[in-house]
N, C-alpha and C. Protein backbone atom coordinates (compact mmCIF):
# COMPACT_ATOMS: atom_id res chain seq x y z
N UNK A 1 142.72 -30.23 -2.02
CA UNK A 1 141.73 -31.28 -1.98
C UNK A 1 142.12 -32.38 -1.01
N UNK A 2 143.00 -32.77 -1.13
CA UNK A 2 143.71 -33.23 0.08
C UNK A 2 143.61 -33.11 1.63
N UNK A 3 143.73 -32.05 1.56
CA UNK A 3 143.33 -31.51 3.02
C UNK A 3 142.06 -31.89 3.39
N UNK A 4 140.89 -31.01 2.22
CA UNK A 4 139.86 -31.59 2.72
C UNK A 4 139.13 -32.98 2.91
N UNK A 5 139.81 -33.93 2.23
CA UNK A 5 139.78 -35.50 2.40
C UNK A 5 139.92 -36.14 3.54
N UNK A 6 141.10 -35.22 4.18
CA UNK A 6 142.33 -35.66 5.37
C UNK A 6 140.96 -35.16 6.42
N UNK A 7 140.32 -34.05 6.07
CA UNK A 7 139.68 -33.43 7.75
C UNK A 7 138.33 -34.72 7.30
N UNK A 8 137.81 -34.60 6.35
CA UNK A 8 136.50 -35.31 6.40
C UNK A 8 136.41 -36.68 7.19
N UNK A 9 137.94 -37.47 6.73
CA UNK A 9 138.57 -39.11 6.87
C UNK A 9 138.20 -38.59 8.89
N UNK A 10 139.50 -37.49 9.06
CA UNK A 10 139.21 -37.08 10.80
C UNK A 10 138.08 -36.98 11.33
N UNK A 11 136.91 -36.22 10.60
CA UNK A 11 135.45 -35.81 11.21
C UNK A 11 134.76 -37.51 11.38
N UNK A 12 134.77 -38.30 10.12
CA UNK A 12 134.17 -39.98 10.05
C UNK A 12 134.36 -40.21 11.21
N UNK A 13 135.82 -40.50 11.39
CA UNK A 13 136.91 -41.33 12.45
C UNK A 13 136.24 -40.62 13.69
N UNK A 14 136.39 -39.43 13.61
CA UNK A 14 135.65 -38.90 15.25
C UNK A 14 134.09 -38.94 15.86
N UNK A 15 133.76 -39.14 14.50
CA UNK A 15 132.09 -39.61 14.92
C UNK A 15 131.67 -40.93 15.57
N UNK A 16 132.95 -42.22 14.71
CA UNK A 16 132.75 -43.50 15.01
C UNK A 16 133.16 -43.61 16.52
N UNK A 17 134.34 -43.10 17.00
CA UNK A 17 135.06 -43.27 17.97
C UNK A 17 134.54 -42.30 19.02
N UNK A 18 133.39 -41.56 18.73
CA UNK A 18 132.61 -40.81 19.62
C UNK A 18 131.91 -40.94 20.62
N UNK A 19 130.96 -42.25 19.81
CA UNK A 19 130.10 -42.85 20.82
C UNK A 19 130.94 -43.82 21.80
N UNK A 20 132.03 -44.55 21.54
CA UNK A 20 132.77 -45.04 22.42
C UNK A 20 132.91 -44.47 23.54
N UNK A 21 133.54 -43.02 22.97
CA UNK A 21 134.50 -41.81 24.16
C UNK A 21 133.51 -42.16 24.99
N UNK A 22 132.31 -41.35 24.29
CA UNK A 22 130.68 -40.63 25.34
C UNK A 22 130.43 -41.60 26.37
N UNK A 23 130.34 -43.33 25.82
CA UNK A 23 130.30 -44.25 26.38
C UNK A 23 131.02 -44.20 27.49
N UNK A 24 132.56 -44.00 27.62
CA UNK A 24 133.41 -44.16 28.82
C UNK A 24 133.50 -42.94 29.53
N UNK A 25 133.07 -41.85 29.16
CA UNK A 25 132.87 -40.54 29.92
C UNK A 25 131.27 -40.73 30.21
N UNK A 26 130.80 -41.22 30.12
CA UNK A 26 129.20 -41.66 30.63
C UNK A 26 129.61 -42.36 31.59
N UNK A 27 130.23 -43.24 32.00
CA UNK A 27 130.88 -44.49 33.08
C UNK A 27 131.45 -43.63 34.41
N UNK A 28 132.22 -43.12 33.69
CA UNK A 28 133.42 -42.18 34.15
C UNK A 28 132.41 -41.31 34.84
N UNK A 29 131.67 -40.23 34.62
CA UNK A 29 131.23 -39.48 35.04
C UNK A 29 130.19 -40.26 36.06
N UNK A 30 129.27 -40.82 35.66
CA UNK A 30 128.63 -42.16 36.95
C UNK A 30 129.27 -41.97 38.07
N UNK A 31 130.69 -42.69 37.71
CA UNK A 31 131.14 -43.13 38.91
C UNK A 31 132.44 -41.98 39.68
N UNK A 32 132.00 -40.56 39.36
CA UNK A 32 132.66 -39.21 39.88
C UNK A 32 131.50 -39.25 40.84
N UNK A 33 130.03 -39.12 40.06
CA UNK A 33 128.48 -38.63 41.22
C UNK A 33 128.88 -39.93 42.08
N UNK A 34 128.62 -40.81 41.72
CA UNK A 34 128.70 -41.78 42.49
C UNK A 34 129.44 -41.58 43.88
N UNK A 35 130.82 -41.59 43.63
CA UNK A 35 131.83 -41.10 44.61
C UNK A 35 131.37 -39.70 45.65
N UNK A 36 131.33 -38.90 44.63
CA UNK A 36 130.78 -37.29 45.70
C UNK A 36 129.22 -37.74 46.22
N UNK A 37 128.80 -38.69 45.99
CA UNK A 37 127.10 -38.24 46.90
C UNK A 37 127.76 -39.39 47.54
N UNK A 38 128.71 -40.46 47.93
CA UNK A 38 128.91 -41.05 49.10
C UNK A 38 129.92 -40.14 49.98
N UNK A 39 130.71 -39.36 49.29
CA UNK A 39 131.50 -39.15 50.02
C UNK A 39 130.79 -37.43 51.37
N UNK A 40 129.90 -37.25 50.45
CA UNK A 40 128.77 -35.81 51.01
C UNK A 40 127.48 -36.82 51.91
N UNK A 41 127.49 -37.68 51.97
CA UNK A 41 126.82 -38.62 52.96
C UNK A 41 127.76 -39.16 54.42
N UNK A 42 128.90 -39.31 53.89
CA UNK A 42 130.26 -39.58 54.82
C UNK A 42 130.48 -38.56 55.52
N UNK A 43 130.51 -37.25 55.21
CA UNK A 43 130.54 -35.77 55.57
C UNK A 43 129.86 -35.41 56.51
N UNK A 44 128.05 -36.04 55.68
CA UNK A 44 126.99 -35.47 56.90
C UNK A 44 127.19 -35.99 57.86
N UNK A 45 127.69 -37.51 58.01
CA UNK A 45 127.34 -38.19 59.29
C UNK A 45 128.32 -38.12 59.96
N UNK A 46 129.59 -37.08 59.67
CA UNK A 46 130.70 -37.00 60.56
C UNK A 46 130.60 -35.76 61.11
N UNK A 47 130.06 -34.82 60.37
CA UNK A 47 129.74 -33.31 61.16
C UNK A 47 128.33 -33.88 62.38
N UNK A 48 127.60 -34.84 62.00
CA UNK A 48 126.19 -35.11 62.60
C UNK A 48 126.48 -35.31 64.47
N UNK A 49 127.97 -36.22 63.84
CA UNK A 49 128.96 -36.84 65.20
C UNK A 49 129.43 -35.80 65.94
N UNK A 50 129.76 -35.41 65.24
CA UNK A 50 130.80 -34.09 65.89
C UNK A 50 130.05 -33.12 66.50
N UNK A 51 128.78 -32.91 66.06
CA UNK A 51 128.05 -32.38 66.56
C UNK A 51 127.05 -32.66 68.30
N UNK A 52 127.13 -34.04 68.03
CA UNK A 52 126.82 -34.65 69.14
C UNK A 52 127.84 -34.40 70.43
N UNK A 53 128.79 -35.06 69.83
CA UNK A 53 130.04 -34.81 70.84
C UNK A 53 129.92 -33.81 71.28
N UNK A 54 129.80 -32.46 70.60
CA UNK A 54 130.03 -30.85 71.08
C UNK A 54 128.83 -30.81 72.22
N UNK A 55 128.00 -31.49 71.77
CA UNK A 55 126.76 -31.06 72.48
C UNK A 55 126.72 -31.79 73.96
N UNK A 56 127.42 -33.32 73.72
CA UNK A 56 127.64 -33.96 75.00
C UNK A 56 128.84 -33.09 76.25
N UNK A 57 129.91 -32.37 75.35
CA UNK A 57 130.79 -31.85 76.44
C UNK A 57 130.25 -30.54 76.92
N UNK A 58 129.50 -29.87 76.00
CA UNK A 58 128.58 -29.16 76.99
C UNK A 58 127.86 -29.27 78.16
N UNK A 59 126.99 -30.36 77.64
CA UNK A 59 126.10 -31.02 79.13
C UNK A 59 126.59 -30.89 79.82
N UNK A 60 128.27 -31.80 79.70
CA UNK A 60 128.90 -32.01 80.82
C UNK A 60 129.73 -31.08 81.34
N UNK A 61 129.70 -30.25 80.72
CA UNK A 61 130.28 -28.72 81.33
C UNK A 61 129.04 -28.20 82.29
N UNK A 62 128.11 -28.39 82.07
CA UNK A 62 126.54 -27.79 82.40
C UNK A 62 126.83 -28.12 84.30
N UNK A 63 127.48 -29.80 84.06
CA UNK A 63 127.16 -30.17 85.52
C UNK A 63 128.69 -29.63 86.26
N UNK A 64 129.28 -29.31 85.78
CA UNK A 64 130.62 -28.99 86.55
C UNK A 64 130.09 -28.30 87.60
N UNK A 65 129.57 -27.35 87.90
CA UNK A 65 129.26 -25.98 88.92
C UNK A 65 128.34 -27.43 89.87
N UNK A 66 127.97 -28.69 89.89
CA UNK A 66 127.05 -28.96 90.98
C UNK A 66 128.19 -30.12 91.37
N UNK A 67 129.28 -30.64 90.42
CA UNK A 67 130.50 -31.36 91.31
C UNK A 67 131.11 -30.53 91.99
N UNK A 68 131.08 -28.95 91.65
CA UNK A 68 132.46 -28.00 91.97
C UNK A 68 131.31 -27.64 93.51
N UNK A 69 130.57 -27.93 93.32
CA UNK A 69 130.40 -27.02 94.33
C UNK A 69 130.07 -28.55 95.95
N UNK A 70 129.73 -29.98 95.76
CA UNK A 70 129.89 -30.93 96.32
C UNK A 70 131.10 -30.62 96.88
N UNK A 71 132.44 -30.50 96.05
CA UNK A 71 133.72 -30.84 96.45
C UNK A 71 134.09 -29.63 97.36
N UNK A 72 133.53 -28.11 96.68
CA UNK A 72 133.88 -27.28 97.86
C UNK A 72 133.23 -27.69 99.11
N UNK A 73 132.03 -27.69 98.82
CA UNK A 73 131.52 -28.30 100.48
C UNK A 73 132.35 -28.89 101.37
N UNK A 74 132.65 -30.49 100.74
CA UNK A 74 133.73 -31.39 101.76
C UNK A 74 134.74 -30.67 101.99
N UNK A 75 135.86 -29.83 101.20
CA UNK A 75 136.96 -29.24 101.49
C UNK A 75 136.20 -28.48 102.86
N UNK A 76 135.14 -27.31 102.49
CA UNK A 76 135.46 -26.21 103.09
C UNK A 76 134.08 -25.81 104.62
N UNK A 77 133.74 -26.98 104.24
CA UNK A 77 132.02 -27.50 105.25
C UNK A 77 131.29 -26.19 105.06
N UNK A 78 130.58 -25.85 106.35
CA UNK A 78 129.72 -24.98 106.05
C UNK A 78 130.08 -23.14 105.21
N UNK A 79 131.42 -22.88 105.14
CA UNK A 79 131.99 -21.89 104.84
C UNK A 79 132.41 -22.01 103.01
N UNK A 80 131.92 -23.06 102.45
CA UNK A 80 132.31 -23.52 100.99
C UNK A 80 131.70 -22.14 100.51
N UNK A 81 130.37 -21.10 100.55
CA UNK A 81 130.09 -20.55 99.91
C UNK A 81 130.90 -19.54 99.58
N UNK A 82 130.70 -18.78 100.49
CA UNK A 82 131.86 -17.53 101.07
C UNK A 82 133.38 -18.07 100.48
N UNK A 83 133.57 -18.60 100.43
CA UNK A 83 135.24 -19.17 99.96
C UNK A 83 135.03 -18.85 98.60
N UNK A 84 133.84 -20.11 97.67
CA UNK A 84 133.48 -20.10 96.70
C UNK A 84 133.80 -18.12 95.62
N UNK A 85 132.87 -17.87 96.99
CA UNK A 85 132.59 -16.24 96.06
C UNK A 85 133.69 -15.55 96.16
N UNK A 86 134.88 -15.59 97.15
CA UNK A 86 135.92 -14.95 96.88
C UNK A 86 136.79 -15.21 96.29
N UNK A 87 136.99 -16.66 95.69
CA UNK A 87 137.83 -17.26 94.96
C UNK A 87 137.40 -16.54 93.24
N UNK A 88 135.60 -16.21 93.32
CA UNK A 88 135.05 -15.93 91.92
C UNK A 88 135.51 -14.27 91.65
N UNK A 89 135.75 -13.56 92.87
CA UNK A 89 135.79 -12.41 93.16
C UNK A 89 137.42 -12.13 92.33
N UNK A 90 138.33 -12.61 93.16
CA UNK A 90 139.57 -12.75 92.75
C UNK A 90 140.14 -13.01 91.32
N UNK A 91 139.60 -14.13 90.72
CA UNK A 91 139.72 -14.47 89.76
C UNK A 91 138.92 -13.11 88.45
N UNK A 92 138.04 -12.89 88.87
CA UNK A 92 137.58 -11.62 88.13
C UNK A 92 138.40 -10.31 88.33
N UNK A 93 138.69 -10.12 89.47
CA UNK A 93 139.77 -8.60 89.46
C UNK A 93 140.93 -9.36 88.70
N UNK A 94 141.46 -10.46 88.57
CA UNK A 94 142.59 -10.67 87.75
C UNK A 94 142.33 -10.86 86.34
N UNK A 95 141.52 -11.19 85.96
CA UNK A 95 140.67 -11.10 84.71
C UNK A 95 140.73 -9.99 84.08
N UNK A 96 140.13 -9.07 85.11
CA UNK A 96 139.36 -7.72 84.33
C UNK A 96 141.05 -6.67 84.10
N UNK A 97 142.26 -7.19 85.57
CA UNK A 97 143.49 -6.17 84.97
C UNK A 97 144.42 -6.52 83.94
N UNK A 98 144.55 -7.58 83.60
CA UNK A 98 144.47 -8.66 82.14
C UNK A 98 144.09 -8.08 81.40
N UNK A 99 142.85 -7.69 81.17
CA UNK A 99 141.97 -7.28 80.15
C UNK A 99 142.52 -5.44 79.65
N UNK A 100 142.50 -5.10 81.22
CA UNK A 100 142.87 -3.62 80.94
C UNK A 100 144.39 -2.71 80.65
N UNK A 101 145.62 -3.58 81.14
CA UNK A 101 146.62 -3.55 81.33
C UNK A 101 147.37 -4.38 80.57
N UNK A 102 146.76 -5.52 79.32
CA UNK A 102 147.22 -6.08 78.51
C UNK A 102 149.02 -6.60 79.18
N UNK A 103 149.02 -7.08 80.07
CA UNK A 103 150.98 -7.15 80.87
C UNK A 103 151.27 -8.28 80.08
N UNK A 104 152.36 -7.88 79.87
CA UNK A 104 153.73 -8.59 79.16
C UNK A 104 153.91 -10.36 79.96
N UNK A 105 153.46 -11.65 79.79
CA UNK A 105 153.98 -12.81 80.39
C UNK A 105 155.44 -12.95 80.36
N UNK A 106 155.36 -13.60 81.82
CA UNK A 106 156.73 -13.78 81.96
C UNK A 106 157.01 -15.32 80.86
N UNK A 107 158.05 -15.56 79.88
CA UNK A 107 158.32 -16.70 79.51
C UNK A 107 158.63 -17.81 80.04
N UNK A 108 157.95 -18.92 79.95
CA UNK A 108 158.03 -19.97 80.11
C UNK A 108 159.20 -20.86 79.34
N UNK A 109 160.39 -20.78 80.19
CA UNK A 109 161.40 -21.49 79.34
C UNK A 109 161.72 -22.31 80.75
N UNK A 110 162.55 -23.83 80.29
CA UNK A 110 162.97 -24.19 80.97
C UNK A 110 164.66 -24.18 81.52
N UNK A 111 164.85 -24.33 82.68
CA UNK A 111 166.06 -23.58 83.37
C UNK A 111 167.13 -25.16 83.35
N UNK A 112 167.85 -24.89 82.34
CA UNK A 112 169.10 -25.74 82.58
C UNK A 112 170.04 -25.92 83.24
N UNK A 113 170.16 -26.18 84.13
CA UNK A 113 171.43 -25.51 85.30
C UNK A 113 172.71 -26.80 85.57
């Protein structure tokens, strides 16, 4: 009989002190949403950025080929094209035996002497 006195006295006690808890886990939980929908707003507008950025160094990749090809001009005057295409030529046969021949790099260490 005892026992069951002891759980009933526990069940009272946990009912009174319930609505308190609920109370501060009601708060508590508030201010978890609270936190994650600022911090998933902080998120969007940093991927939003980042996104921009990506999109600006593109552009500016876009214009490289009309500086690259100004600057060959002055270097190379009327012959910039022809230079141009064998430089593209070259760079592709070294590319493509890279690609096919997978070769071993030589290491890059520096020479202490």
């Amino acid at each position: 009989q005892w026992y069951q006195r002891r759980v009933r006295a526990n069940i009272s006690e946990y009912s009174e002190n319930s609505s308190t808890a609920d109370a501060e886990l009601a708060d508590e939980l508030a201010k978890f949403f609270k936190q994650t929908s600022e911090h998933r707003v902080k998120m969007k507008e940093e991927r939003q950025n980042l996104s921009r950025i990506q999109l600006e160094k593109v552009n500016f990749g876009m214009n490289d080929h009309i500086d690259r090809a100004g600057k060959l001009s002055k270097l190379y005057g009327a012959h910039y094209r022809e230079i141009a295409s064998l430089e593209a030529k070259l760079s592709l046969q070294y590319e493509t035996y890279c690609d096919e021949n997978q070769p071993i790099l030589w290491p890059v260490l520096p020479l202490k002497l």
